[in-house]
Protein backbone atom coordinates (compact mmCIF):
# COMPACT_ATOMS: atom_id res chain seq x y z
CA UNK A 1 29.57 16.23 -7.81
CA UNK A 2 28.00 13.02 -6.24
CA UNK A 3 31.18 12.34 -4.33
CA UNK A 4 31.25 16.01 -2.84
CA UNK A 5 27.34 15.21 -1.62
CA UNK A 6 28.39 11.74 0.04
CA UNK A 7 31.42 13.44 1.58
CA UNK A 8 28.96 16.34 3.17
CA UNK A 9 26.38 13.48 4.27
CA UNK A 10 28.73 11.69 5.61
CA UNK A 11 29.87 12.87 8.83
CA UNK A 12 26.01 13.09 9.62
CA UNK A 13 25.63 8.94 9.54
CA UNK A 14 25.05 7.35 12.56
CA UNK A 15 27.48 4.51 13.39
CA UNK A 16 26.21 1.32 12.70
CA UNK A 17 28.37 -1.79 14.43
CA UNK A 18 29.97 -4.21 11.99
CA UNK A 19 28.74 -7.94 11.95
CA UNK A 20 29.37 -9.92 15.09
CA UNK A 21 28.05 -12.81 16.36
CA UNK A 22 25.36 -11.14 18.36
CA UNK A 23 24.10 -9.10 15.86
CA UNK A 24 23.65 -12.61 14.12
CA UNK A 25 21.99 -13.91 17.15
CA UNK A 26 19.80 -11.08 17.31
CA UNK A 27 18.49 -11.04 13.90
CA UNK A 28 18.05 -14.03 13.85
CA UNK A 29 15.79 -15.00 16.80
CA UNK A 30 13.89 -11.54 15.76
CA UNK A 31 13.20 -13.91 12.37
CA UNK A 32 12.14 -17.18 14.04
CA UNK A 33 9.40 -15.46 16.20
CA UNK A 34 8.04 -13.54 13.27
CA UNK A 35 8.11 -16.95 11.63
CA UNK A 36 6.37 -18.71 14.62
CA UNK A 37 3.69 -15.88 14.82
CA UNK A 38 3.17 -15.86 12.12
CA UNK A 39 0.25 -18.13 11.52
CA UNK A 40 -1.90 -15.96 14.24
CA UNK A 41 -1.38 -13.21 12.64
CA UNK A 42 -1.48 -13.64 8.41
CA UNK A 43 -5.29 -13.97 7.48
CA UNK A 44 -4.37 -15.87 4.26
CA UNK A 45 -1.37 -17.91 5.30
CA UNK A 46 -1.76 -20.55 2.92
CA UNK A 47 -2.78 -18.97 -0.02
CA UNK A 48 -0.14 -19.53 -2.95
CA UNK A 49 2.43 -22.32 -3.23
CA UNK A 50 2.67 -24.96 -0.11
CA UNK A 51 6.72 -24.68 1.62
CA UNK A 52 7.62 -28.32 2.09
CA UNK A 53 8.95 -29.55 4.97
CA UNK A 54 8.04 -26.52 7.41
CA UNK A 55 5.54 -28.11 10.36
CA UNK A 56 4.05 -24.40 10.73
CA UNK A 57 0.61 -24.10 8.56
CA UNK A 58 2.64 -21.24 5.92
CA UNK A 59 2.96 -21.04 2.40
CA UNK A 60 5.62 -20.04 0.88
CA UNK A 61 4.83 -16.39 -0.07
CA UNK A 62 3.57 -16.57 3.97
CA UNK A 63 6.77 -17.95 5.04
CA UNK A 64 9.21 -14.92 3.30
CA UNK A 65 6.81 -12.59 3.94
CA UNK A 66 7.74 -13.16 7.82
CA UNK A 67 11.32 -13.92 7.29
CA UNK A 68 11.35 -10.31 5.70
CA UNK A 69 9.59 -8.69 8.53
CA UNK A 70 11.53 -10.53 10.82
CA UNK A 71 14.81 -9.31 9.58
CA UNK A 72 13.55 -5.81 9.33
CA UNK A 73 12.49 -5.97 12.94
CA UNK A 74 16.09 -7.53 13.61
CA UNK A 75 17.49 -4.48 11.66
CA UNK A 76 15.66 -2.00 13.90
CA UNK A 77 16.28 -3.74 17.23
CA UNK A 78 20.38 -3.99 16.09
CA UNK A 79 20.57 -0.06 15.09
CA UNK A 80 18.58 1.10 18.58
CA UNK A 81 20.69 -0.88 20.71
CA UNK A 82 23.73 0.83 19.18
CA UNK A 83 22.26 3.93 19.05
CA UNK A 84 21.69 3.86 22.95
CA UNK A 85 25.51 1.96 23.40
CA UNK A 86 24.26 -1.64 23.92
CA UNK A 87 25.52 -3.16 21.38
């Protein structure tokens, strides 16, 4: 029964592009600004556990916290451009 259901959703998935270097590129420069901005925009950015090593004034919940939205964002960016046929 749960194959029949994938098989009916399935012709109603977009197409999403398969790893390249650019989509590599993309999320990741979508992480490092999150990561750089990050320290105007978190109100408690050095709360919790201290990240060695990083320059930026994060902790480390601060510092995954933007990694994570950073991806996300590189997710979103990566899936519009191929939905428009940029990418």
């Amino acid at each position: 029964m749960v194959s029949s259901i994938l098989l009916a959703v399935q012709s109603t998935v977009p197409s999403t592009p398969s790893w390249s270097p650019t989509v590599g590129i993309i999320i990741s420069l979508c992480t490092l600004i999150s990561v750089l901005l990050a320290p105007r925009i978190i109100d408690y950015r050095e709360v919790g556990p201290k990240f060695p090593g990083l320059p930026l004034p994060l902790s480390a919940p601060a510092f995954v916290g933007a990694a994570c939205f950073g991806h996300l964002l590189g997710v979103g960016i990566v899936l519009g451009l191929t939905n428009i046929g940029r990418l």
